[in-house]
PDB file of N, CA and C in Angstrom:
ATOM      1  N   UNK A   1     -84.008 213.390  69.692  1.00  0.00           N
ATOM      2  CA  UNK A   1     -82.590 213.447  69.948  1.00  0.00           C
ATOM      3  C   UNK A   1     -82.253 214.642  70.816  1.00  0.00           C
ATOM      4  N   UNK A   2     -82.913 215.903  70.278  1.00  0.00           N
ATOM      5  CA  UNK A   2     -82.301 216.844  71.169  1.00  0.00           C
ATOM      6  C   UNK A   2     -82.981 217.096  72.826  1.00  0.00           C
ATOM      7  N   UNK A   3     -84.184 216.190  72.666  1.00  0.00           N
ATOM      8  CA  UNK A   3     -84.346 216.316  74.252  1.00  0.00           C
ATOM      9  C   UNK A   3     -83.747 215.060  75.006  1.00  0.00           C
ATOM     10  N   UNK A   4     -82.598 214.299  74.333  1.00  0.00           N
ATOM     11  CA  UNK A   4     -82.027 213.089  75.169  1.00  0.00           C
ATOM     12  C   UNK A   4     -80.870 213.800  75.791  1.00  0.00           C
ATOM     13  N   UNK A   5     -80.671 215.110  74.952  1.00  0.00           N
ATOM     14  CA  UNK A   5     -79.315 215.894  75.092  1.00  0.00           C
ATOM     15  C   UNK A   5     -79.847 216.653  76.439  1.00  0.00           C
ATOM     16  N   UNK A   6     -80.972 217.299  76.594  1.00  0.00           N
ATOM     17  CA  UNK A   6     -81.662 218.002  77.664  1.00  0.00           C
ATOM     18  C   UNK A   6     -82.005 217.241  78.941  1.00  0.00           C
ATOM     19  N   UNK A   7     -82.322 216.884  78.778  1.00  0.00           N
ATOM     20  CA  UNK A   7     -82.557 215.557  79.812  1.00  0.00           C
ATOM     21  C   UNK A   7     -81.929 215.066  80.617  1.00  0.00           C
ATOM     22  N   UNK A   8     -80.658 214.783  79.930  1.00  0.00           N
ATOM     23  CA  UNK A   8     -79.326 214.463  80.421  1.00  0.00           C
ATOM     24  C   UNK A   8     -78.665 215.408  81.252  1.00  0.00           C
ATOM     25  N   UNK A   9     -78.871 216.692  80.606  1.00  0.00           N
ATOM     26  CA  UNK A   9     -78.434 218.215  81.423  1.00  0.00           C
ATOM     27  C   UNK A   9     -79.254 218.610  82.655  1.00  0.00           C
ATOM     28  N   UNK A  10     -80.467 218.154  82.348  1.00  0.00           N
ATOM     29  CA  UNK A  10     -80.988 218.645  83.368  1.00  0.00           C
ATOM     30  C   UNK A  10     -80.815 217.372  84.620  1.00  0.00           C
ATOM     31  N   UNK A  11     -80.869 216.066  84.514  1.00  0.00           N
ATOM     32  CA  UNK A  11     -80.430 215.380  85.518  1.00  0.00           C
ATOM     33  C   UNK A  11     -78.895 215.359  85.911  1.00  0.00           C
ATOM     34  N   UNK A  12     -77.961 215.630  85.848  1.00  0.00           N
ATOM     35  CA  UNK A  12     -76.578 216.660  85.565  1.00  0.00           C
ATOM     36  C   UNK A  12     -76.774 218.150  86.912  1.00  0.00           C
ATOM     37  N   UNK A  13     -77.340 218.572  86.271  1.00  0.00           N
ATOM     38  CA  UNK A  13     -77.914 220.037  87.192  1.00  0.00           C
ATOM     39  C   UNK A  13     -78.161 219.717  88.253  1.00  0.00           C
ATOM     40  N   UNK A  14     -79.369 218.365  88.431  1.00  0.00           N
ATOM     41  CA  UNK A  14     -80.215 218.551  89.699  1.00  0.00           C
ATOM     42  C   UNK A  14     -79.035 217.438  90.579  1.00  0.00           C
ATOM     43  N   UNK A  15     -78.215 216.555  90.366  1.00  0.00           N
ATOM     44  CA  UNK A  15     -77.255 216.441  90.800  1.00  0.00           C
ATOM     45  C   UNK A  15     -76.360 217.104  91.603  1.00  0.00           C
ATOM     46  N   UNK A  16     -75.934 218.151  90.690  1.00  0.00           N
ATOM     47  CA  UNK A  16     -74.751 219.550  91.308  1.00  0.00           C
ATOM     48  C   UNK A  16     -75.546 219.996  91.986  1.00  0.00           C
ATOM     49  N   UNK A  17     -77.111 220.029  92.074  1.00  0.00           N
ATOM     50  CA  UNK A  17     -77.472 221.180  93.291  1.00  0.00           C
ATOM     51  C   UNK A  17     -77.495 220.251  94.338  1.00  0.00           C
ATOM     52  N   UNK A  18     -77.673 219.048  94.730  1.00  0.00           N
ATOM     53  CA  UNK A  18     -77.315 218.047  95.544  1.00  0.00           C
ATOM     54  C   UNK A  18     -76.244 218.386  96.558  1.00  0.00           C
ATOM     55  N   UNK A  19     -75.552 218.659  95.495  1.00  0.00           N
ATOM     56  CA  UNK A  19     -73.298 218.522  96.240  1.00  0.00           C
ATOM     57  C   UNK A  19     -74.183 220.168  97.380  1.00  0.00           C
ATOM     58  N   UNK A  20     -73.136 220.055  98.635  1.00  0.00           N
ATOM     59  CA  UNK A  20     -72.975 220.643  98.707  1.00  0.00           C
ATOM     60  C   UNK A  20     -72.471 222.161  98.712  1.00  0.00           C
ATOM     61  N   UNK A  21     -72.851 223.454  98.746  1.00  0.00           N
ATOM     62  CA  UNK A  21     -72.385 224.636  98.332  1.00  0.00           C
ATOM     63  C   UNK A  21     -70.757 225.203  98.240  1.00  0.00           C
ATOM     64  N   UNK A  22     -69.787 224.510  98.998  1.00  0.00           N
ATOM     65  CA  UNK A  22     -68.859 224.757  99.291  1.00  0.00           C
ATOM     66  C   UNK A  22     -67.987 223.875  98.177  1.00  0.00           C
ATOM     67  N   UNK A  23     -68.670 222.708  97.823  1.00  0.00           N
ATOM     68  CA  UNK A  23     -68.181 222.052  96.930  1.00  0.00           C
ATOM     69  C   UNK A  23     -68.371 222.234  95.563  1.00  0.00           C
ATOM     70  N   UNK A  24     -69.449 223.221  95.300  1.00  0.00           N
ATOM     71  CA  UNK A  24     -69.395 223.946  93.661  1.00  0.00           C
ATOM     72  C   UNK A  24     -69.428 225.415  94.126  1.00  0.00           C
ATOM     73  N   UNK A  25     -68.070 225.815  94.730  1.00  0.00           N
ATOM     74  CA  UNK A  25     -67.923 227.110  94.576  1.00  0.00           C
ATOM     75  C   UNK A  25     -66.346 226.987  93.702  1.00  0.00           C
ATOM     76  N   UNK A  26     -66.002 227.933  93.185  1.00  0.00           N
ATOM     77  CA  UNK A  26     -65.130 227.914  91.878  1.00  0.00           C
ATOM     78  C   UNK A  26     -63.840 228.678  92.056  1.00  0.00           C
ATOM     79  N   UNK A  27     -63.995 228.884  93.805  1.00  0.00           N
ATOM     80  CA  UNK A  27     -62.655 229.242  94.255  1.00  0.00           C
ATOM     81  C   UNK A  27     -61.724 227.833  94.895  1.00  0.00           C
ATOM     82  N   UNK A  28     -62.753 227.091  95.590  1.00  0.00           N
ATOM     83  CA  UNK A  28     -62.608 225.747  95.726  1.00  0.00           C
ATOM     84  C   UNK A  28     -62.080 224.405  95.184  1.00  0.00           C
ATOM     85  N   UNK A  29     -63.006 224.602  94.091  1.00  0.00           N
ATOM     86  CA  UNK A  29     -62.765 223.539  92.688  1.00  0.00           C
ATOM     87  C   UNK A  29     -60.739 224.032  92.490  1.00  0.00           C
ATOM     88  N   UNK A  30     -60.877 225.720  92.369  1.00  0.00           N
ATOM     89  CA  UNK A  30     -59.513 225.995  91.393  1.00  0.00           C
ATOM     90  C   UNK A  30     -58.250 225.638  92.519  1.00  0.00           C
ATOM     91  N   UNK A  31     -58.396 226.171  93.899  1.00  0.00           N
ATOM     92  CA  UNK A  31     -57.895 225.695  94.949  1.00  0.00           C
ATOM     93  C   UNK A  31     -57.502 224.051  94.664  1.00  0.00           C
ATOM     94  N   UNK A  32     -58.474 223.335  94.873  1.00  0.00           N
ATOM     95  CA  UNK A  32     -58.051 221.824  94.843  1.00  0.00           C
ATOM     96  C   UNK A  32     -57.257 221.470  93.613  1.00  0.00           C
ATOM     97  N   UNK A  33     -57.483 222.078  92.505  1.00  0.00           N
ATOM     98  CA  UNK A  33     -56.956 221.778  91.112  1.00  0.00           C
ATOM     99  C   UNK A  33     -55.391 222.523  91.116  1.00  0.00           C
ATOM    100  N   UNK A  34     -54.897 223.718  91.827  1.00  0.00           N
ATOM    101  CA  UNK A  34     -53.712 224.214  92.304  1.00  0.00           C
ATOM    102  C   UNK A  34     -53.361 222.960  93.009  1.00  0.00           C
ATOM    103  N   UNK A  35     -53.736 222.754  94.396  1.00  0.00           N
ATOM    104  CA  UNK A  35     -52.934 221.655  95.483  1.00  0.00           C
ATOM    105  C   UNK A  35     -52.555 220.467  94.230  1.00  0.00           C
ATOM    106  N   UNK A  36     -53.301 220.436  93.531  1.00  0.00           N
ATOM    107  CA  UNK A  36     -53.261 218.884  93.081  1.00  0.00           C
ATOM    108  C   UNK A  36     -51.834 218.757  91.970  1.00  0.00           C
ATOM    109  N   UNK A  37     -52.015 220.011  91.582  1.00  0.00           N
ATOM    110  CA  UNK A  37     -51.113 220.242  90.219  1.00  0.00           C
ATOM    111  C   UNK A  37     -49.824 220.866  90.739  1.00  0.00           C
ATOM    112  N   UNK A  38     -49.482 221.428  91.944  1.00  0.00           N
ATOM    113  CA  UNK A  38     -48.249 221.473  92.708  1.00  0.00           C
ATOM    114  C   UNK A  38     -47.884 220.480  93.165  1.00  0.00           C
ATOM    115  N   UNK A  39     -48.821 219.549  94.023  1.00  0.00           N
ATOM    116  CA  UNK A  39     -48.640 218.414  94.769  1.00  0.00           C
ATOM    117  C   UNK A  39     -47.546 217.260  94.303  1.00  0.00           C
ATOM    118  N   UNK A  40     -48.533 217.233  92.634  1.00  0.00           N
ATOM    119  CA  UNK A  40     -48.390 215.921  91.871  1.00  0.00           C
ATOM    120  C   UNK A  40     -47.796 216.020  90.588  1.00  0.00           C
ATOM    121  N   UNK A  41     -48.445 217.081  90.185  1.00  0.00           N
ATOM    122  CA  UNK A  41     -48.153 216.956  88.379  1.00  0.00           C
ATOM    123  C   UNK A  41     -47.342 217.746  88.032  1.00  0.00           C
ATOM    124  N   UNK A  42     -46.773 219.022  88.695  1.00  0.00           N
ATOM    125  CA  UNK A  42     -45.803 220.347  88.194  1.00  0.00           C
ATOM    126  C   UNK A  42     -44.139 219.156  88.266  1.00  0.00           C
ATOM    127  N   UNK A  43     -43.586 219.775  88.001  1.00  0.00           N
ATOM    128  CA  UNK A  43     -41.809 219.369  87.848  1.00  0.00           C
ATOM    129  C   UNK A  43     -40.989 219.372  89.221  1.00  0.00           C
ATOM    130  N   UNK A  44     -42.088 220.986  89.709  1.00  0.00           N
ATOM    131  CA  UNK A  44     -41.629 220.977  91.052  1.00  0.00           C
ATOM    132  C   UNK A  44     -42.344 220.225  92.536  1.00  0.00           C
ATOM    133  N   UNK A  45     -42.793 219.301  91.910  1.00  0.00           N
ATOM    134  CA  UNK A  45     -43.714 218.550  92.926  1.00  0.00           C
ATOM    135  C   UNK A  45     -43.129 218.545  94.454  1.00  0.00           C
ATOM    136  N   UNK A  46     -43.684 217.772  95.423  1.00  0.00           N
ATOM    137  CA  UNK A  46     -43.442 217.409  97.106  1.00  0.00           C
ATOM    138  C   UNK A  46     -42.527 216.550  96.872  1.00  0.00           C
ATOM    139  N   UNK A  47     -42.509 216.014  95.987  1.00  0.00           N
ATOM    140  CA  UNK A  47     -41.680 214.583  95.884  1.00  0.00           C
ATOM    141  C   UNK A  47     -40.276 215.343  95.968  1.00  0.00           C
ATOM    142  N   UNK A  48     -40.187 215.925  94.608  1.00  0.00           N
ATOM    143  CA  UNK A  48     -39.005 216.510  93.981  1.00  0.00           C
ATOM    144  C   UNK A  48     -38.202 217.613  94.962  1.00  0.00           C
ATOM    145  N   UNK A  49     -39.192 217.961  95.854  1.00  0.00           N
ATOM    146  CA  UNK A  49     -38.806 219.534  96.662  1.00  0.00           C
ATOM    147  C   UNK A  49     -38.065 218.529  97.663  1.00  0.00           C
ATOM    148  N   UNK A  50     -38.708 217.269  98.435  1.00  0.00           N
ATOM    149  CA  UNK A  50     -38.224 216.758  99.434  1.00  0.00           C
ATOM    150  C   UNK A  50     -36.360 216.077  99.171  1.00  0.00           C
ATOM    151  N   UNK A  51     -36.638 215.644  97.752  1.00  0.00           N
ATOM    152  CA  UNK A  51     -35.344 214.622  97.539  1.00  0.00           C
ATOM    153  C   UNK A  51     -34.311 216.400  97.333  1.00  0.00           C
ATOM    154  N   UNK A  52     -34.652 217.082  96.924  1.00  0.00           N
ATOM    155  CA  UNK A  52     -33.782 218.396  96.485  1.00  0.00           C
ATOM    156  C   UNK A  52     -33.293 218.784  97.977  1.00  0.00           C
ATOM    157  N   UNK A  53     -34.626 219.018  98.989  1.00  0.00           N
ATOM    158  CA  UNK A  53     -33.838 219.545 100.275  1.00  0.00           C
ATOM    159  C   UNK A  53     -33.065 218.319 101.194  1.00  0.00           C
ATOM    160  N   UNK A  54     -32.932 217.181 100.830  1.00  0.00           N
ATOM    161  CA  UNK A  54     -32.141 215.955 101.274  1.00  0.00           C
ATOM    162  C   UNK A  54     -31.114 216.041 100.712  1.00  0.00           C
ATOM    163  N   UNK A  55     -30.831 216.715  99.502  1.00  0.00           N
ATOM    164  CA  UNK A  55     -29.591 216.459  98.501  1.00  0.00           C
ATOM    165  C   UNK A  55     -28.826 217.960  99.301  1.00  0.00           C
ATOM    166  N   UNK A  56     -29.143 219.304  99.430  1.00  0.00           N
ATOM    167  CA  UNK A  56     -28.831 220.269  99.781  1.00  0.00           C
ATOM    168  C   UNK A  56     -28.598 220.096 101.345  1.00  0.00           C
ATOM    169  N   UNK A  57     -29.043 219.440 101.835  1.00  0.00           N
ATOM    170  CA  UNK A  57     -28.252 218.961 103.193  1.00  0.00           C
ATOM    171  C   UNK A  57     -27.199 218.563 103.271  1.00  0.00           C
ATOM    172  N   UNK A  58     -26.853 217.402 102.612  1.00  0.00           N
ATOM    173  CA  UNK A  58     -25.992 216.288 102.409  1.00  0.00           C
ATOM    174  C   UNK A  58     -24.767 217.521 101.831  1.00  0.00           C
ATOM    175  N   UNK A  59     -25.323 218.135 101.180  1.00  0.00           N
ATOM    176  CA  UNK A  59     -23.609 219.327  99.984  1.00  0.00           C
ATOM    177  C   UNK A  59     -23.429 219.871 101.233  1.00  0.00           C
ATOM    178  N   UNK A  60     -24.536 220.295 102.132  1.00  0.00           N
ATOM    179  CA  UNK A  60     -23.803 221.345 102.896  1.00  0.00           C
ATOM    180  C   UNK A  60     -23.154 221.114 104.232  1.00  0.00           C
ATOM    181  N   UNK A  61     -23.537 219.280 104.535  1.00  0.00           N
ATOM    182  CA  UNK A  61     -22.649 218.742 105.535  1.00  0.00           C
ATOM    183  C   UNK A  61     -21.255 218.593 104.416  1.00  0.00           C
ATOM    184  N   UNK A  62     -21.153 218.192 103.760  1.00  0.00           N
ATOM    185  CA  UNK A  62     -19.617 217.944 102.975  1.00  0.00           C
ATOM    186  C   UNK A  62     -18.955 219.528 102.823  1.00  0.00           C
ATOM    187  N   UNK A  63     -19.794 220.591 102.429  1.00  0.00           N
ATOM    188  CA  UNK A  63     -19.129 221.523 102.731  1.00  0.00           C
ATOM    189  C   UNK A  63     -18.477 221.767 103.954  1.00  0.00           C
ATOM    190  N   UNK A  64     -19.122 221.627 105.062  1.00  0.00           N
ATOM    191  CA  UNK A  64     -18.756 221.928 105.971  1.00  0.00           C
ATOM    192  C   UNK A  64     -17.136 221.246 106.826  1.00  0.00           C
ATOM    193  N   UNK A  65     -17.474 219.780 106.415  1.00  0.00           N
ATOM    194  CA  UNK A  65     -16.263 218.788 106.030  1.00  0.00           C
ATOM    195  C   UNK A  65     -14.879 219.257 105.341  1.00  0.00           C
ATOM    196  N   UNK A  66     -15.615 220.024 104.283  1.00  0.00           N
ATOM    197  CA  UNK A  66     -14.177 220.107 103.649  1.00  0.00           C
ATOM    198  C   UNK A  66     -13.620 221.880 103.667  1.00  0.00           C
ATOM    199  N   UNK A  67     -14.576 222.441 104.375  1.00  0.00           N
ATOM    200  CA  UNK A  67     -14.009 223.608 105.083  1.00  0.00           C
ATOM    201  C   UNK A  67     -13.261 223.597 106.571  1.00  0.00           C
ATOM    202  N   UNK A  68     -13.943 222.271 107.113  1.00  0.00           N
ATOM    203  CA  UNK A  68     -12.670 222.106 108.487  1.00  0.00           C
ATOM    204  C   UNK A  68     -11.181 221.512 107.837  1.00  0.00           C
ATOM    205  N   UNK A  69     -11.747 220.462 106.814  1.00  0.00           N
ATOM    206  CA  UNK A  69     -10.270 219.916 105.871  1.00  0.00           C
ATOM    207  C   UNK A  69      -9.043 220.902 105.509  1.00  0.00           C
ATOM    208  N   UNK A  70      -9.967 221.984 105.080  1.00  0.00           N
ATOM    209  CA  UNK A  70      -9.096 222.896 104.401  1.00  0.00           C
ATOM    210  C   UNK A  70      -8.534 223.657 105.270  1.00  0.00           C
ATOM    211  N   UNK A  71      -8.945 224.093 106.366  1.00  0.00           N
ATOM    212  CA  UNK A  71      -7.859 224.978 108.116  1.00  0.00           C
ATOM    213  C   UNK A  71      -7.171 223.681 107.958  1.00  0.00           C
ATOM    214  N   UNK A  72      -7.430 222.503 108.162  1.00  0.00           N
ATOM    215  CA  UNK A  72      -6.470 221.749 109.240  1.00  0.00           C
ATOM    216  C   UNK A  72      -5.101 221.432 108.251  1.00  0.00           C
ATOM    217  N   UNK A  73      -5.773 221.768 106.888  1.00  0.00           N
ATOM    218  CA  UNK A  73      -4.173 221.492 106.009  1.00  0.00           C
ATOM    219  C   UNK A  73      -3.736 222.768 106.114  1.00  0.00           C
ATOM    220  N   UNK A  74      -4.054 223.738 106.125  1.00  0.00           N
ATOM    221  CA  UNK A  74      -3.474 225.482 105.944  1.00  0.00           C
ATOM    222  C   UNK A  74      -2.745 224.872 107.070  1.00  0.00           C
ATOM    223  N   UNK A  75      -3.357 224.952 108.358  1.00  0.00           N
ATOM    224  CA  UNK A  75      -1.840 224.817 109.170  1.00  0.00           C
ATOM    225  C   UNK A  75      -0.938 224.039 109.399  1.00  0.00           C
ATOM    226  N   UNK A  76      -1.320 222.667 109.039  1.00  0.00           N
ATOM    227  CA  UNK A  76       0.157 221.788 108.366  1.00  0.00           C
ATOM    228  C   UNK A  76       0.865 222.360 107.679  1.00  0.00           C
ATOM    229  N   UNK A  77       0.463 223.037 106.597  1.00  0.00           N
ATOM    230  CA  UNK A  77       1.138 224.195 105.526  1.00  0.00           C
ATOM    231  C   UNK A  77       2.486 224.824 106.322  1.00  0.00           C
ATOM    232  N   UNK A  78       1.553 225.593 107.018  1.00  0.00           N
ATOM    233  CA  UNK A  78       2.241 226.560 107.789  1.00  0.00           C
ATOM    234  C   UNK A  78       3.180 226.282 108.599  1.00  0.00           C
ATOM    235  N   UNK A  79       2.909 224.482 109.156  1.00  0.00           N
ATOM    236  CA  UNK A  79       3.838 224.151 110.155  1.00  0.00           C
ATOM    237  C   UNK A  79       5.050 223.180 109.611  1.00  0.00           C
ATOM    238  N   UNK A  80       4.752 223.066 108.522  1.00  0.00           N
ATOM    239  CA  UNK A  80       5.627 222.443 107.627  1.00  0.00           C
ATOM    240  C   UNK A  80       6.635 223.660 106.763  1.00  0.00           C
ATOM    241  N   UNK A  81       6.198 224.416 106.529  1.00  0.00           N
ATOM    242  CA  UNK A  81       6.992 225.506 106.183  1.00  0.00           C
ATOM    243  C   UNK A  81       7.534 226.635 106.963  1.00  0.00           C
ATOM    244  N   UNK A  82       7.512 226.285 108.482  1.00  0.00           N
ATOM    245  CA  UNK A  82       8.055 227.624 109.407  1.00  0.00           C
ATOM    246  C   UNK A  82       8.890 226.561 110.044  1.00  0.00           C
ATOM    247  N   UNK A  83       8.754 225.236 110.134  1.00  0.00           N
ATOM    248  CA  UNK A  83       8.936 224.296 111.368  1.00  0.00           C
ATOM    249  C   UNK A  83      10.032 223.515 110.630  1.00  0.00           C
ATOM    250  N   UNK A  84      11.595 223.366 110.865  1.00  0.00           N
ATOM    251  CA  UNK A  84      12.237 222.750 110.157  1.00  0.00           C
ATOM    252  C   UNK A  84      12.279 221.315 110.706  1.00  0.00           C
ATOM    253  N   UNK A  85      11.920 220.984 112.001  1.00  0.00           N
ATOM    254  CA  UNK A  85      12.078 219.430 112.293  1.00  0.00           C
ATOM    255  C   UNK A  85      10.374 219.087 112.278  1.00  0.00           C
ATOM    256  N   UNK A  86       9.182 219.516 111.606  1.00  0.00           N
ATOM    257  CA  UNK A  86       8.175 218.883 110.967  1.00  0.00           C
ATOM    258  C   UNK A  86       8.382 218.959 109.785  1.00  0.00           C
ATOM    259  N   UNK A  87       9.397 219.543 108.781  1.00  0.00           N
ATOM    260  CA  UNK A  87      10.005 219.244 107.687  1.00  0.00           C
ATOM    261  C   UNK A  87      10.460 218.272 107.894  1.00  0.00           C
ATOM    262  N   UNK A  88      11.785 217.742 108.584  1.00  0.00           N
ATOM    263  CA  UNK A  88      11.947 216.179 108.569  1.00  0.00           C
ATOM    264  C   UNK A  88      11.514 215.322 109.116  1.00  0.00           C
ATOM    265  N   UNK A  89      10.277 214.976 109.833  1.00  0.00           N
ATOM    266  CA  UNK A  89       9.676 214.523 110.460  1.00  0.00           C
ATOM    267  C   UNK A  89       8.734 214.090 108.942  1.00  0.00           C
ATOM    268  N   UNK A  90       8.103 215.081 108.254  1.00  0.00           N
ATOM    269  CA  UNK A  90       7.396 214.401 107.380  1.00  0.00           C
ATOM    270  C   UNK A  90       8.458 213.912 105.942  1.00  0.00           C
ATOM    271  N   UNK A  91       9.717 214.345 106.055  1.00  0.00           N
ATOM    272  CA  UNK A  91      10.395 213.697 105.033  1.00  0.00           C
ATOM    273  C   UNK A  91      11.131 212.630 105.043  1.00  0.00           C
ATOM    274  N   UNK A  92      10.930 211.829 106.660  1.00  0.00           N
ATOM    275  CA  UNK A  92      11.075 210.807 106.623  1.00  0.00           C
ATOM    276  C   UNK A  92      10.161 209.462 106.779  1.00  0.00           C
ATOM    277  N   UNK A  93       8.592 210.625 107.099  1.00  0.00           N
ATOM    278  CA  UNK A  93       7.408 209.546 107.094  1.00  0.00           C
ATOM    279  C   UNK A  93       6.945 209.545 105.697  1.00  0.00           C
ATOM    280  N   UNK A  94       7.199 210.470 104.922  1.00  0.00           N
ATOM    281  CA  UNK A  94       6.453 210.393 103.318  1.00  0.00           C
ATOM    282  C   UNK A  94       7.818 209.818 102.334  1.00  0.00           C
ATOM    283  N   UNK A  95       8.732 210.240 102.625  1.00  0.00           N
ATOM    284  CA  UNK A  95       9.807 209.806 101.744  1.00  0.00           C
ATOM    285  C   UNK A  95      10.809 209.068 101.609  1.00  0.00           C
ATOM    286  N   UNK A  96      10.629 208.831 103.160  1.00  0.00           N
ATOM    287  CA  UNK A  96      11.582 207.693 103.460  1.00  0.00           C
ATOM    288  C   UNK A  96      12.716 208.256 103.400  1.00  0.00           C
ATOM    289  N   UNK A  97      13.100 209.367 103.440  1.00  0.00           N
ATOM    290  CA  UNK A  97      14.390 209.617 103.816  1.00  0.00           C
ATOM    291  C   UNK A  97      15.225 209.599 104.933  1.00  0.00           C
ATOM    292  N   UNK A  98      16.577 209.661 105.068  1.00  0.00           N
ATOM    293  CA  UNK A  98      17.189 208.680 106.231  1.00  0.00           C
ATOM    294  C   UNK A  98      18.860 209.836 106.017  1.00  0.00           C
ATOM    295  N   UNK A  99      19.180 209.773 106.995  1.00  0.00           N
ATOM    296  CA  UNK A  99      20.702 210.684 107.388  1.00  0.00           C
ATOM    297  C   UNK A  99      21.652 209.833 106.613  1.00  0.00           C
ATOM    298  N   UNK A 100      22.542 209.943 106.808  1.00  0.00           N
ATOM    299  CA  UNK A 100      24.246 209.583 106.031  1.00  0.00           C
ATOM    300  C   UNK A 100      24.117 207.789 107.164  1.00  0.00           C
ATOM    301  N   UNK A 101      23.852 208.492 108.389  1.00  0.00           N
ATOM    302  CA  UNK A 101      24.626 206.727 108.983  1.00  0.00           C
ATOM    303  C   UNK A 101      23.272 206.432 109.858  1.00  0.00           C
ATOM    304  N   UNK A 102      21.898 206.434 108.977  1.00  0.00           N
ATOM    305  CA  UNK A 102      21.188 205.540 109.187  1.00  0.00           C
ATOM    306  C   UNK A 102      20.236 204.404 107.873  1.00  0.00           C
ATOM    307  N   UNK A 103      19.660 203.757 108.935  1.00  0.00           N
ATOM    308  CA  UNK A 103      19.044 202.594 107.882  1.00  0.00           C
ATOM    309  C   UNK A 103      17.536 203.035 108.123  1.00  0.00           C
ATOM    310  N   UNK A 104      16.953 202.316 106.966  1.00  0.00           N
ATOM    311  CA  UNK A 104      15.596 202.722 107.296  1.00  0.00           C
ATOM    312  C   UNK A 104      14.952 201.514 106.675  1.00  0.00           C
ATOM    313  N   UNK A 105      13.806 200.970 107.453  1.00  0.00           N
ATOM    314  CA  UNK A 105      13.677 199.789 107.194  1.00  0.00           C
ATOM    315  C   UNK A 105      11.901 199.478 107.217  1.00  0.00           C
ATOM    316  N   UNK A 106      11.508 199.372 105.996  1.00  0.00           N
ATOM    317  CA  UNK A 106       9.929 199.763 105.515  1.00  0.00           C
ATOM    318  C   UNK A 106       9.050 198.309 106.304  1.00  0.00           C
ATOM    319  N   UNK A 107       8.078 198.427 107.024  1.00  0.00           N
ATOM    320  CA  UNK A 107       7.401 197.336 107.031  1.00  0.00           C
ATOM    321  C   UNK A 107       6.168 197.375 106.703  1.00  0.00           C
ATOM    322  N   UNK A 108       5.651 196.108 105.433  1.00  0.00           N
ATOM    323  CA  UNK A 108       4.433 196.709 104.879  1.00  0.00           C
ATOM    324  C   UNK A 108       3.124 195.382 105.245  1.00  0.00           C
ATOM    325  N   UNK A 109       2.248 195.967 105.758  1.00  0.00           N
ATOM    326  CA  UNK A 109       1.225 194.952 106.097  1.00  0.00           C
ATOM    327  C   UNK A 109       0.245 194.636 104.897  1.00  0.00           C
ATOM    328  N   UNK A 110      -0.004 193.414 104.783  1.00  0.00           N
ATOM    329  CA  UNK A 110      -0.972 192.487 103.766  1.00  0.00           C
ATOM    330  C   UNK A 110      -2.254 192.410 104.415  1.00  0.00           C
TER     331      UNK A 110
END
C-alpha cells in the first residue's frame, strides 16, 4: 500500500519536471491565481468594474443635463421676476388669464 502511495508521487514529480520552468515557478502560479480571482471570482470583477463605469457615465451625462436645466430656469427666474410683461406673457400662457375686455379661447388637441 504504501509504495502505491510512492509511486504515484514519484510519477507526479517526473511529470512537473516535464512542464516547463516558468510554469512551476510560484511567482507565476500566484500571478495567474491573482488575474484569475480579480478577473472572475472577487465582487469586484471586469464584469462588474465595466457595467459600474457605464452606469457612472450615464449619472454624469444627466448631471450635466440637469446642471444646464438648472441656469436655464435661474434665468427664467430672473426674467420672470424683473420683467413685468414676461410676467404676463407667462400668466396668460400658464393660467389662462385674460384682461377685463378680452376672451380667451383654449384649443385642445386629441
Amino acid at each position: 500500500m504504501l509504495t502505491f502511495g510512492t509511486d504515484m508521487w514519484k510519477k507526479l514529480q517526473a511529470r512537473i519536471d516535464r512542464l516547463p520552468k516558468w510554469l512551476t515557478n510560484i511567482y507565476f502560479i500566484c500571478g495567474v491565481a491573482f488575474v484569475v480571482w480579480m478577473g472572475v471570482i472577487d465582487d469586484n470583477n471586469i464584469i462588474n468594474q465595466y457595467h459600474k463605469h457605464t452606469e457612472l457615465s450615464v449619472l454624469l451625462e444627466k448631471r450635466k443635463f440637469y446642471a444646464k436645466q438648472i441656469t436655464e430656469t435661474q434665468k427664467q427666474l430672473s426674467e420672470l421676476t424683473t420683467n413685468p410683461a414676461t410676467q404676463e406673457k407667462f400668466a396668460r400662457e400658464h393660467y389662462w388669464m385674460k384682461r377685463g375686455n378680452e376672451d380667451v379661447y383654449v384649443i385642445v388637441k386629441k
